[in-house]
C-alpha atoms as a PDB file:
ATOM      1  CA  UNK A   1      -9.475 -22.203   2.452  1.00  0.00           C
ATOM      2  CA  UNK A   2      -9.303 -20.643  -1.070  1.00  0.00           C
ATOM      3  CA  UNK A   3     -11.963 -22.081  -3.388  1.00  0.00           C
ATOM      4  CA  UNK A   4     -11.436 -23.432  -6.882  1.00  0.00           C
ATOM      5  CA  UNK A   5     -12.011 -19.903  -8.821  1.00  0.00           C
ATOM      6  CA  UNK A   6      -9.604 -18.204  -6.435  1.00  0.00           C
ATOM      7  CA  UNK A   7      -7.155 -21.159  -7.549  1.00  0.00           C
ATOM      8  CA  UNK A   8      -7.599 -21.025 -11.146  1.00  0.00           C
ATOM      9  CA  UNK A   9      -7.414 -17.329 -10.913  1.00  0.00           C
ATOM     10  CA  UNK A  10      -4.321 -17.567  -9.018  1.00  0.00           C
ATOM     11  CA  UNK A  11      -2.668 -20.103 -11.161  1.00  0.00           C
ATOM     12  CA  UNK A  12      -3.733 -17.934 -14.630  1.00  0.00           C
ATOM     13  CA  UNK A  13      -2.384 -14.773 -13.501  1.00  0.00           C
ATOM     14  CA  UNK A  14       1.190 -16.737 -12.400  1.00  0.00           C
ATOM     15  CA  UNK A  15       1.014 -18.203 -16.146  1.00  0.00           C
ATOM     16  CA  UNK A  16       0.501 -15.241 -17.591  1.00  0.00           C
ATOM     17  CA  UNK A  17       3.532 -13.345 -15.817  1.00  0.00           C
ATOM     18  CA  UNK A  18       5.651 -16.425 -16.082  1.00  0.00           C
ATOM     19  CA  UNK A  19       4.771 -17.023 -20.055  1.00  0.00           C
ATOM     20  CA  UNK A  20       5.432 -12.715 -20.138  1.00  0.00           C
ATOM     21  CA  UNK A  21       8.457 -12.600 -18.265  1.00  0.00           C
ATOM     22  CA  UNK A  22      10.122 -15.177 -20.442  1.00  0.00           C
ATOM     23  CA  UNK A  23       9.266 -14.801 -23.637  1.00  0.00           C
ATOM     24  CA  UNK A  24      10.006 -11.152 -23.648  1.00  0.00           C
ATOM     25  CA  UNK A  25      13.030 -10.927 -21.338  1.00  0.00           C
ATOM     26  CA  UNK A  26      15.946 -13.750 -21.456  1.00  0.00           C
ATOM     27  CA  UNK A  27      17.770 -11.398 -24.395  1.00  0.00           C
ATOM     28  CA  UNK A  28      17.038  -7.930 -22.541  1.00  0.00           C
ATOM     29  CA  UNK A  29      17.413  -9.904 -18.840  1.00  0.00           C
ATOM     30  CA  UNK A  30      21.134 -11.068 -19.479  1.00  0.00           C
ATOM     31  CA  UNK A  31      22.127  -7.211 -20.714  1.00  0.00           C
ATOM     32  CA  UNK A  32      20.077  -5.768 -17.866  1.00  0.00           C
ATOM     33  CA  UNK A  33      22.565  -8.360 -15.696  1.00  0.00           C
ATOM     34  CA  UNK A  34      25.542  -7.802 -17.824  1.00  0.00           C
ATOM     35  CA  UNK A  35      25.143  -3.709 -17.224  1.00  0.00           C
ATOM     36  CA  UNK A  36      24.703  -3.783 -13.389  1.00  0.00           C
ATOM     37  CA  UNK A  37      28.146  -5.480 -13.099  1.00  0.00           C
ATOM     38  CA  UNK A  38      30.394  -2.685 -14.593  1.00  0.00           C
ATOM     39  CA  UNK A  39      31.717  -0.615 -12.608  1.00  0.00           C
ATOM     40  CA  UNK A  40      29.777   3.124 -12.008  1.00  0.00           C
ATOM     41  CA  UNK A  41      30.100   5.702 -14.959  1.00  0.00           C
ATOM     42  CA  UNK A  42      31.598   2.910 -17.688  1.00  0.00           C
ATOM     43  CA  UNK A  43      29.651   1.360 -20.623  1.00  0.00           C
ATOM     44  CA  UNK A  44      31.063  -1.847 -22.715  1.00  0.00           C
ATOM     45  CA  UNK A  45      30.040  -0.611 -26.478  1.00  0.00           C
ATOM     46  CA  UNK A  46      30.419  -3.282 -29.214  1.00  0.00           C
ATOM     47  CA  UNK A  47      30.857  -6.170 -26.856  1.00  0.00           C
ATOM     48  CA  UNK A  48      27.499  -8.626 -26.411  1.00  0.00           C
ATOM     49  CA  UNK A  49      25.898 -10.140 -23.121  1.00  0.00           C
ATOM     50  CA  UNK A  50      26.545 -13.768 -24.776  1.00  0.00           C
ATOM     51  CA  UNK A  51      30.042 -12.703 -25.468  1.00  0.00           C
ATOM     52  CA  UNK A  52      30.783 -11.532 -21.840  1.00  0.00           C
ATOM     53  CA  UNK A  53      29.467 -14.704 -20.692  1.00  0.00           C
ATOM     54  CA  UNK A  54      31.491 -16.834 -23.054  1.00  0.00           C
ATOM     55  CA  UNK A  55      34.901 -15.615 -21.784  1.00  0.00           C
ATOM     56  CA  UNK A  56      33.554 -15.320 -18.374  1.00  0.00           C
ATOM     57  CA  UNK A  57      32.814 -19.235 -18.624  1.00  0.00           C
ATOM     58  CA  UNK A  58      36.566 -19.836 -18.820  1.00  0.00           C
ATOM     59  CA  UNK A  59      37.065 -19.486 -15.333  1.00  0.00           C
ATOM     60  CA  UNK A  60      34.669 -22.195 -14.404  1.00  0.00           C
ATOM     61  CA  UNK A  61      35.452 -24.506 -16.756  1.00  0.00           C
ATOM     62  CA  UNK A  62      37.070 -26.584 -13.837  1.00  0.00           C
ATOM     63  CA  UNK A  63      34.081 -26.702 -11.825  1.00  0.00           C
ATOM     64  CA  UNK A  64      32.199 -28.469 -14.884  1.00  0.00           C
ATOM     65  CA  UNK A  65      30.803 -31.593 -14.181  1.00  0.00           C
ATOM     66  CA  UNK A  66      30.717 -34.676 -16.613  1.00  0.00           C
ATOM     67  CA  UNK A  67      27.001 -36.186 -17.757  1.00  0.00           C
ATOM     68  CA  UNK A  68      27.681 -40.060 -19.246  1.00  0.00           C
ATOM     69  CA  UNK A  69      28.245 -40.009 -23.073  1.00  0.00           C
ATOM     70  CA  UNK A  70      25.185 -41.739 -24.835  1.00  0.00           C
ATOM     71  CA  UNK A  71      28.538 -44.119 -25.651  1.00  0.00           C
ATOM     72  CA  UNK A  72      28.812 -44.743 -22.320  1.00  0.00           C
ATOM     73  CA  UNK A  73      25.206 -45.749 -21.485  1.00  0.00           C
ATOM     74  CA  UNK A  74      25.069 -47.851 -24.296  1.00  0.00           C
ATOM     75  CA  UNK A  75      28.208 -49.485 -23.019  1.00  0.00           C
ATOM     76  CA  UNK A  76      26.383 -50.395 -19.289  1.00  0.00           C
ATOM     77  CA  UNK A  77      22.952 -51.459 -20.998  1.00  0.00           C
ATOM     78  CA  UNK A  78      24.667 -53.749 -23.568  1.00  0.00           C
ATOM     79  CA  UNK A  79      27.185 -55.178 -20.313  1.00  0.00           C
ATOM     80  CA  UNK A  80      23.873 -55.442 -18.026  1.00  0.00           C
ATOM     81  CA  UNK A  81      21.982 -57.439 -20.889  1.00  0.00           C
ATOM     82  CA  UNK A  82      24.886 -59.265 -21.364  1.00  0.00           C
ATOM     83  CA  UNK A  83      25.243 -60.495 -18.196  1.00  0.00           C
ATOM     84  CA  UNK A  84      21.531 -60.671 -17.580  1.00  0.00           C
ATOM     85  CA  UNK A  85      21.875 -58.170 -14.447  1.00  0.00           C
ATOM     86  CA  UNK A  86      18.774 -55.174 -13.915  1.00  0.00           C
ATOM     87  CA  UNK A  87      19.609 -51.633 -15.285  1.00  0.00           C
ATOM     88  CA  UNK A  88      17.017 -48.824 -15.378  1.00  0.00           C
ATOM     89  CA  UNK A  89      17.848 -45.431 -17.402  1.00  0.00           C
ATOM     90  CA  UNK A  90      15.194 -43.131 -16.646  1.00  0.00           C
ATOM     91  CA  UNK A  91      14.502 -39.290 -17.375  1.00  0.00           C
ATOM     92  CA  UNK A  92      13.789 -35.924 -15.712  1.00  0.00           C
ATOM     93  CA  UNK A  93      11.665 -33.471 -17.846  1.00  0.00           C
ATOM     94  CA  UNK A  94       9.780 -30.577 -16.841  1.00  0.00           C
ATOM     95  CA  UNK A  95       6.741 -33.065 -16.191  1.00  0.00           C
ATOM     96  CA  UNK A  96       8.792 -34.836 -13.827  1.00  0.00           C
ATOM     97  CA  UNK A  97      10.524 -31.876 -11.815  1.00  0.00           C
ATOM     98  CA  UNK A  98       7.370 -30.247 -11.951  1.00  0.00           C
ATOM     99  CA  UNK A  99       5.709 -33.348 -10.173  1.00  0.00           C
ATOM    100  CA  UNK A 100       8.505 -33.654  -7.915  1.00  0.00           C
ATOM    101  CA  UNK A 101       8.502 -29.745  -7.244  1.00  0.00           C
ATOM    102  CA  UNK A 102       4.756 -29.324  -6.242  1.00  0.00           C
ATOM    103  CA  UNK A 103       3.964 -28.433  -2.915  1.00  0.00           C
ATOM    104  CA  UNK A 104       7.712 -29.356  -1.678  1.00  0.00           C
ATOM    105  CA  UNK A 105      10.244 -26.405  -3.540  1.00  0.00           C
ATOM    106  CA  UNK A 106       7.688 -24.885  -5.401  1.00  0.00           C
ATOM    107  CA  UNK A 107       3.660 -24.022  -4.530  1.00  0.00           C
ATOM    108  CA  UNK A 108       0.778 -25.689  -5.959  1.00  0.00           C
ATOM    109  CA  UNK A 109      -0.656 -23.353  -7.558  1.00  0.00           C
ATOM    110  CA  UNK A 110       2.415 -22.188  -9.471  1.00  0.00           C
ATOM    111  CA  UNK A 111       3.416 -25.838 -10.447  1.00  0.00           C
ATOM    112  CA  UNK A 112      -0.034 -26.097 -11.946  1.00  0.00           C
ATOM    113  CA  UNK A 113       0.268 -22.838 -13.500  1.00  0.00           C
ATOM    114  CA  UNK A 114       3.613 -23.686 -15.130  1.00  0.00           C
ATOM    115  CA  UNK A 115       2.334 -27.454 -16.076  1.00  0.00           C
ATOM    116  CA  UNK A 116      -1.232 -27.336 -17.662  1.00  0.00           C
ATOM    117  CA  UNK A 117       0.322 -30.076 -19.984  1.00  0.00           C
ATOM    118  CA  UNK A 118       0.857 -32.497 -16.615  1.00  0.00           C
ATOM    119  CA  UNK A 119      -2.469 -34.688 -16.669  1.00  0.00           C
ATOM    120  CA  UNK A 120      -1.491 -35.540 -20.132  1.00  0.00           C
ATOM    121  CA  UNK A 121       1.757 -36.854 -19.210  1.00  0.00           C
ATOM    122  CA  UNK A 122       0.343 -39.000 -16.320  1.00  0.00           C
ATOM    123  CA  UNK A 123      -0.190 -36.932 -13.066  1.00  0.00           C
ATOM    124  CA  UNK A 124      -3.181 -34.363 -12.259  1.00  0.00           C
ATOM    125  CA  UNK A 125      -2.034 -32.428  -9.230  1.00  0.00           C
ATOM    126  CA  UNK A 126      -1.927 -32.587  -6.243  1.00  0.00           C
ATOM    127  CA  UNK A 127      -0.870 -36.187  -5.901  1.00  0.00           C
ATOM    128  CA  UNK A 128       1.330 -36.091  -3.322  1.00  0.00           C
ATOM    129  CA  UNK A 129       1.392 -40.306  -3.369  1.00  0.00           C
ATOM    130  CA  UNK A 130       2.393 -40.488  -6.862  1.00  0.00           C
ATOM    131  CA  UNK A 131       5.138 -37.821  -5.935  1.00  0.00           C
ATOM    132  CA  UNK A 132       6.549 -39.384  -3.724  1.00  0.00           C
ATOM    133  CA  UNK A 133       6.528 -42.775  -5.437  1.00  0.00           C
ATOM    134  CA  UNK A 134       8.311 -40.507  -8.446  1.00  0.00           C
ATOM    135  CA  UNK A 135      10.794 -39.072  -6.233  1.00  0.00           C
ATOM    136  CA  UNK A 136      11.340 -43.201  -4.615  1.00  0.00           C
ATOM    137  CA  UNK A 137      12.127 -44.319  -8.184  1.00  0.00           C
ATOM    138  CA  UNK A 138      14.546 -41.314  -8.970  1.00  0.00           C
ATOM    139  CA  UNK A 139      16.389 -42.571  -5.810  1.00  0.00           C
ATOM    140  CA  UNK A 140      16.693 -45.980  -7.096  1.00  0.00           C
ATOM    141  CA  UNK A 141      16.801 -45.649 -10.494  1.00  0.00           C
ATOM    142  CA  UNK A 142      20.251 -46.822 -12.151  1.00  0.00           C
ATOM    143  CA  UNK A 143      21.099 -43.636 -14.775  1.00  0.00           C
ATOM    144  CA  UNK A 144      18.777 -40.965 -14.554  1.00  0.00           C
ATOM    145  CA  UNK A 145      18.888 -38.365 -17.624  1.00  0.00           C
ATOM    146  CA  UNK A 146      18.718 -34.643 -16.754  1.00  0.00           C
ATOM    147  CA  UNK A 147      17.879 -31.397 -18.972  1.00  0.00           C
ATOM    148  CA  UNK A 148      20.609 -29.708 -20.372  1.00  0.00           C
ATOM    149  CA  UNK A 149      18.143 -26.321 -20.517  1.00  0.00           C
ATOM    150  CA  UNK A 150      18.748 -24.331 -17.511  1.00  0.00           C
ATOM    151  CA  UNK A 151      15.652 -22.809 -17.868  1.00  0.00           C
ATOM    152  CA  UNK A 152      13.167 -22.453 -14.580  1.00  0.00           C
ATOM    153  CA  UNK A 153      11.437 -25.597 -15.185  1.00  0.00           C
ATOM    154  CA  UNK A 154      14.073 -27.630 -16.052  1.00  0.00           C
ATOM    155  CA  UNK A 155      18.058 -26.838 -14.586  1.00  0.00           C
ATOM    156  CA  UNK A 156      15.966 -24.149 -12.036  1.00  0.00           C
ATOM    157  CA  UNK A 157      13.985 -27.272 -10.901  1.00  0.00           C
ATOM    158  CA  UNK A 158      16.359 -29.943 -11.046  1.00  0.00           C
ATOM    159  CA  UNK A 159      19.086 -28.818  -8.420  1.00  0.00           C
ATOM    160  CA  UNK A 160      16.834 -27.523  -5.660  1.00  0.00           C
ATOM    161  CA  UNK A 161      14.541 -30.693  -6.580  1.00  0.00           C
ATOM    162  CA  UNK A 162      17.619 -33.222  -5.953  1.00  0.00           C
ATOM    163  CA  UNK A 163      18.254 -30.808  -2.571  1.00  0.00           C
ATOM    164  CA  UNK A 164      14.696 -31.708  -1.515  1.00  0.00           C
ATOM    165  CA  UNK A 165      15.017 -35.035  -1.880  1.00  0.00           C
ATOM    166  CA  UNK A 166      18.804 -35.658  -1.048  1.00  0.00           C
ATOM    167  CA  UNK A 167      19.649 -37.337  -4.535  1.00  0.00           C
ATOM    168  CA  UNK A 168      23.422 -36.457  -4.761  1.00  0.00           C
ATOM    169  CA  UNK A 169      25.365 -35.880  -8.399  1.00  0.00           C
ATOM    170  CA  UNK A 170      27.145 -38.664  -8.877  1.00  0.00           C
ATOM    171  CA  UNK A 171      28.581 -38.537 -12.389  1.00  0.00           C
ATOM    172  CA  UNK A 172      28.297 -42.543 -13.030  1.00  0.00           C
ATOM    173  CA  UNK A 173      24.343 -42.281 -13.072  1.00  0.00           C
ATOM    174  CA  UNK A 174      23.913 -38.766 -14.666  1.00  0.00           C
ATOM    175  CA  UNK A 175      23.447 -37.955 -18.624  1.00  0.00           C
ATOM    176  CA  UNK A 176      20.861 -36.011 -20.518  1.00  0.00           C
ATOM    177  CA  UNK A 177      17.860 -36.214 -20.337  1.00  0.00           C
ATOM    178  CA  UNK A 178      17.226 -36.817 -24.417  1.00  0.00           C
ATOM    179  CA  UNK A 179      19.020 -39.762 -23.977  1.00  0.00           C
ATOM    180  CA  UNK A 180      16.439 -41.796 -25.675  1.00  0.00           C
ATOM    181  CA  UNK A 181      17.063 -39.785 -28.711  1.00  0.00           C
ATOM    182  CA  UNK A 182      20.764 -39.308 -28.674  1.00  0.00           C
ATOM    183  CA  UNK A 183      21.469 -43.622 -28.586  1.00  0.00           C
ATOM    184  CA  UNK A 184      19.059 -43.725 -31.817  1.00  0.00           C
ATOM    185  CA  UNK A 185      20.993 -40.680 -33.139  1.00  0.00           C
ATOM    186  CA  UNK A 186      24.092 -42.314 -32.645  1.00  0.00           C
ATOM    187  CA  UNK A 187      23.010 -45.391 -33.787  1.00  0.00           C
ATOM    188  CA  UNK A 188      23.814 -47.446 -30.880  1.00  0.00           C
ATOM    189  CA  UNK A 189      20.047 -48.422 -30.229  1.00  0.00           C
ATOM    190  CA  UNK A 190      19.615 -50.682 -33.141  1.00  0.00           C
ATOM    191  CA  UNK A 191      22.570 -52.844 -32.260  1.00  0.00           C
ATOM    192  CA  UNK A 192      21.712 -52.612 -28.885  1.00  0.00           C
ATOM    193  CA  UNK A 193      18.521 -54.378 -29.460  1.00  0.00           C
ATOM    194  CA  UNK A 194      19.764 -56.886 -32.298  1.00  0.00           C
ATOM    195  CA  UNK A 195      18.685 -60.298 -31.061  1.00  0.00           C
ATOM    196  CA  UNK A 196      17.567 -59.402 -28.026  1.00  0.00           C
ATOM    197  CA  UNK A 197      13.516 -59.989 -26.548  1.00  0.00           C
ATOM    198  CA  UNK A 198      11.781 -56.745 -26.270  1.00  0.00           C
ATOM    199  CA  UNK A 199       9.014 -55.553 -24.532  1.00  0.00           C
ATOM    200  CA  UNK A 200       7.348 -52.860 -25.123  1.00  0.00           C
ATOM    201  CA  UNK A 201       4.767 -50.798 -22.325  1.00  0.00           C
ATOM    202  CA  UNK A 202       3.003 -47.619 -22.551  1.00  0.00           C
ATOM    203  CA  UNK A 203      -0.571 -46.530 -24.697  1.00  0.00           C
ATOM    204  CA  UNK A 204       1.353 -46.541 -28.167  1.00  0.00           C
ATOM    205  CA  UNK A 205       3.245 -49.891 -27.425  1.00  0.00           C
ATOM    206  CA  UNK A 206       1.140 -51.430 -30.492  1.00  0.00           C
ATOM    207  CA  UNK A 207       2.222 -49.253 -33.155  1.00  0.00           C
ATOM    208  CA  UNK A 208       5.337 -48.938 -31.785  1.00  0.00           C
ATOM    209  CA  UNK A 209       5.934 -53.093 -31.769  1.00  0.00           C
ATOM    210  CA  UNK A 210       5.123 -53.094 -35.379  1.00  0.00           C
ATOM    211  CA  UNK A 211       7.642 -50.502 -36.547  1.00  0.00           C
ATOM    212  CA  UNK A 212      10.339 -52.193 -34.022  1.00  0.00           C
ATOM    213  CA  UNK A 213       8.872 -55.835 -35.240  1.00  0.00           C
ATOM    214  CA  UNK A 214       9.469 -54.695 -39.270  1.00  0.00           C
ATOM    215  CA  UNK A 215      13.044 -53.474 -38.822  1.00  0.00           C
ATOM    216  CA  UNK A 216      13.405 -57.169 -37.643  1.00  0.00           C
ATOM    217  CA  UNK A 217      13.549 -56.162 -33.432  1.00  0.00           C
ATOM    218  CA  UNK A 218      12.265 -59.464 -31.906  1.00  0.00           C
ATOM    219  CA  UNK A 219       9.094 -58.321 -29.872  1.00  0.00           C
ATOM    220  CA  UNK A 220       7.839 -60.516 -27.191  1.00  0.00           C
ATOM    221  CA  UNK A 221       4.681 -58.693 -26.503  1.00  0.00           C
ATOM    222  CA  UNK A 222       2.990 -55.003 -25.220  1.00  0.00           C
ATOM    223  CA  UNK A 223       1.618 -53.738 -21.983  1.00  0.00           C
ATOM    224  CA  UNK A 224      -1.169 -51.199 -22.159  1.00  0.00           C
ATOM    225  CA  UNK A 225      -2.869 -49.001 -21.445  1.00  0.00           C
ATOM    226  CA  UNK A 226      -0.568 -46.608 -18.970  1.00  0.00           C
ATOM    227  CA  UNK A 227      -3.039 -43.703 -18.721  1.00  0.00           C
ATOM    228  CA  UNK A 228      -1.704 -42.088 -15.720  1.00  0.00           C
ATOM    229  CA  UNK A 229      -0.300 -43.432 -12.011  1.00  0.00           C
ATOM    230  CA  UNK A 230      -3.306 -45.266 -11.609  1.00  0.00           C
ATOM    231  CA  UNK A 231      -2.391 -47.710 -14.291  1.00  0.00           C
ATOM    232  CA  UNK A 232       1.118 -48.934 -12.961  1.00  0.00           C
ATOM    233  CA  UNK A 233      -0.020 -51.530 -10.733  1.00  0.00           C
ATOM    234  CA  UNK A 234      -1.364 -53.095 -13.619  1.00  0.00           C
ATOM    235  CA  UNK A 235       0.773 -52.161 -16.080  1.00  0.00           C
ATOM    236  CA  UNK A 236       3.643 -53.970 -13.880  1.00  0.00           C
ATOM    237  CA  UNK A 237       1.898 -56.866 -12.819  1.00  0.00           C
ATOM    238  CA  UNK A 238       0.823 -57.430 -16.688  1.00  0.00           C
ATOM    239  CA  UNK A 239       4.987 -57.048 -17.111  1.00  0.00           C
ATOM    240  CA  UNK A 240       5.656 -60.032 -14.383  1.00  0.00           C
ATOM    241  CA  UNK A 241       4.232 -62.232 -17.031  1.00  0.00           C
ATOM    242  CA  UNK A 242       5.959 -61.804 -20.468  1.00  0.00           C
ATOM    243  CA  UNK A 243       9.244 -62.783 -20.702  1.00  0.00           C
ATOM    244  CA  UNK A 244      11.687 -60.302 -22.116  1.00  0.00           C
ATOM    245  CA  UNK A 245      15.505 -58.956 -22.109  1.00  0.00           C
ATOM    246  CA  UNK A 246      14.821 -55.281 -22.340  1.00  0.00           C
ATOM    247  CA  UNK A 247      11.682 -53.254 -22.027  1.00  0.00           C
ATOM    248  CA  UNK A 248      10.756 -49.947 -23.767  1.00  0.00           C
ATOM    249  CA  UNK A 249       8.707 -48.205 -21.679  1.00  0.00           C
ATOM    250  CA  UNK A 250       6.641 -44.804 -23.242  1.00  0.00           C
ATOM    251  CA  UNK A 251       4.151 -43.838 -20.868  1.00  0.00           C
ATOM    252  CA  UNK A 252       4.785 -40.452 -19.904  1.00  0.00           C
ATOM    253  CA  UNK A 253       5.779 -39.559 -16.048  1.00  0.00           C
ATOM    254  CA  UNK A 254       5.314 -42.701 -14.951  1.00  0.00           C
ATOM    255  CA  UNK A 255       7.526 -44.390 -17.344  1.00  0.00           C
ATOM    256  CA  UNK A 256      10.163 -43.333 -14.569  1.00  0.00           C
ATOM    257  CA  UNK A 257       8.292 -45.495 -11.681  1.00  0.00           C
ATOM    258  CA  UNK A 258       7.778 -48.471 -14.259  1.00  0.00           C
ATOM    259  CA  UNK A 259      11.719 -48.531 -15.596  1.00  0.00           C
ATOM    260  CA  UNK A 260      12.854 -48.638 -11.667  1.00  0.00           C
ATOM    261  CA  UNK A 261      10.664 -50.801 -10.297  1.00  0.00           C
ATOM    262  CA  UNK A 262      11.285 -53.480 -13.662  1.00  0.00           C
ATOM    263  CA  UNK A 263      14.585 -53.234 -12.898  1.00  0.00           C
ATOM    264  CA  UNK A 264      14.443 -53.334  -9.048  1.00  0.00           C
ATOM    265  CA  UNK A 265      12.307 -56.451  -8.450  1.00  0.00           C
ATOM    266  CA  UNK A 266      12.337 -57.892 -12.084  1.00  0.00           C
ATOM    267  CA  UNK A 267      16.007 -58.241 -12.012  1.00  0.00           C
ATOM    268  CA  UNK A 268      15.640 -56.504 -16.028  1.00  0.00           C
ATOM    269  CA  UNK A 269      16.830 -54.097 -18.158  1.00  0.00           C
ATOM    270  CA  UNK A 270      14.396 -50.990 -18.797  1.00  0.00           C
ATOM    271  CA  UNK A 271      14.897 -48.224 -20.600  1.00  0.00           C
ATOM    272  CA  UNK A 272      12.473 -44.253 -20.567  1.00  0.00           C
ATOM    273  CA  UNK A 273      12.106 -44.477 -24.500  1.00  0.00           C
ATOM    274  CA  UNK A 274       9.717 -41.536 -24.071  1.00  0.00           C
ATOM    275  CA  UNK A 275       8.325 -39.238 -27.408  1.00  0.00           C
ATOM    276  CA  UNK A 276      10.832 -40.999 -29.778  1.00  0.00           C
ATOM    277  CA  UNK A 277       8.121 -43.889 -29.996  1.00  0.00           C
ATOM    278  CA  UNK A 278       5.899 -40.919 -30.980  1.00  0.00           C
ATOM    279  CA  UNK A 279       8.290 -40.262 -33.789  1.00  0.00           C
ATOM    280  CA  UNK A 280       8.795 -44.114 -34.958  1.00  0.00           C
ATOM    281  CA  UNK A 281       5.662 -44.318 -35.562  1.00  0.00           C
ATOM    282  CA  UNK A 282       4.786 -41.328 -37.703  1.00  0.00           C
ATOM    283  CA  UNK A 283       8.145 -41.935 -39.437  1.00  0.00           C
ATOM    284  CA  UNK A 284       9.225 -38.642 -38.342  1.00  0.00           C
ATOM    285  CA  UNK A 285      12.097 -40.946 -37.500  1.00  0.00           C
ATOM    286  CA  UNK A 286      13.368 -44.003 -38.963  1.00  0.00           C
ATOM    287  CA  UNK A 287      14.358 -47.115 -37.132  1.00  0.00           C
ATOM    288  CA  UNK A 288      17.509 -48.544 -38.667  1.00  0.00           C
ATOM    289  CA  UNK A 289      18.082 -52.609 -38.639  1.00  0.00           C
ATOM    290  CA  UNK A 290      21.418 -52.240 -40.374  1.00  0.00           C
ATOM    291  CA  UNK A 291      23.371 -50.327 -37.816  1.00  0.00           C
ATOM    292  CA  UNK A 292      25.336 -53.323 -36.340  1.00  0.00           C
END
């Protein structure tokens, strides 16, 4: 059994060789590619790597596959709230594949070496439990935003990540994983709340509640702290007892497990509102009341 300084050192040097590898090569990588695909004794002067790739795209334009519109998820939380039916929209990040991804498609060591930012978001690997309650609630969950990146910790995770588990593509509960973001962009979250009871979970659900609460968003109370996996047994249990339409739930990782289960045995609507509550409250972003 390796010890814990034969870990670290293994996880540093993968860090080190993934951070290397690239920062310095996805510009050099794709003409590297590009070159070992014309035929012997040829060269392609004037004509760019991207540009090879754009008109090579053409031909797979048909096997593109459709993510939901942030139109159209604001279309099935606004039917689901109006009908009072459950409805969770949850996200996959790097944090999340990465969870997902250790010790089942990719090794511990390298999932620790490519996510020293994970016990901050709610999981300190291994946790093999809280993994598999994450990949549980991915099953179940409603819509479930993806990364448009298809770098190796996001697109390289997601697909064999959804092999693992056997979570097919079904267009109807895809879109992007900045969902959160792209509803307030669009302004389709402020109407989406007008008159409705909101709840509000995760360790900034204070703050948060008092920017939502002064743009007139009728808040019906906050669950905290969510520090972590270990927190959402209480953190749901402390849910069971407000009463609310929709809950707004910025906790990290296991925002994911909270938005399914609320909407699973709850019967409510939750949505992964994620880092734009960050960006509420330091004003970085502006919550709108007048976008009805």
């Amino acid at each position: 059994m390796q010890d814990s300084r034969t870990d670290q050192a293994e996880e540093s040097a993968y860090a080190k060789g993934f951070d290397a590898g690239y920062k310095a090569g996805a510009a050099t990588g794709a003409e590297e590619e590009m070159a070992s695909l014309l035929p012997p004794y040829t060269i392609l002067p004037g004509v760019s790597a991207k540009e090879v790739m754009e008109a090579g795209l053409q031909r797979f334009l048909p096997r593109l596959q459709p993510l939901l519109k942030p139109e159209e998820v604001h279309v099935r939380l606004e039917q689901s709230l109006a009908l009072k039916k459950p409805l969770s929209v949850v996200r996959l990040g790097d944090g999340e594949l990465l969870a997902l991804a250790h010790d089942t498609v990719l090794p511990l060591a390298h999932a620790k070496a490519a996510g020293p930012f994970l016990t901050r978001a709610g999981i300190t690997l291994p946790d093999y439990e809280a993994r598999d309650r994450l990949a549980e609630a991915v099953r179940g969950a409603d819509i479930i935003g993806i990364p448009a990146s298809r770098l190796p910790t996001y697109q390289g995770l997601l697909f064999p990540v959804l092999r693992y588990y056997g979570i097919g593509h079904d267009p109807h509960r895809f879109t992007i994983s900045t969902i959160n973001y792209a509803l307030h962009e669009h302004r389709l979250l402020q109407p989406l709340l007008l008159n409705r009871q909101v709840l509000v979970i995760g360790n900034k659900a204070e703050p948060l509640a008092e920017v939502l609460s002064a743009s007139g968003v009728h808040i019906t109370g906050t669950v905290a702290p969510v520090n972590g996996f270990r927190d959402v047994p209480g953190a749901l249990a402390a849910t069971a007892q407000h009463t609310f339409d929709i809950a707004l739930v910025a906790s990290g990782i296991p925002a994911v497990v909270i938005c399914q289960t609320i909407a699973a045995e709850l019967g409510k609507v939750a949505l992964d509102f994620g880092h734009l509550a960050d960006k509420l409250i330091s004003g970085e972003l502006t919550y709108d009341d007048d976008a009805s």
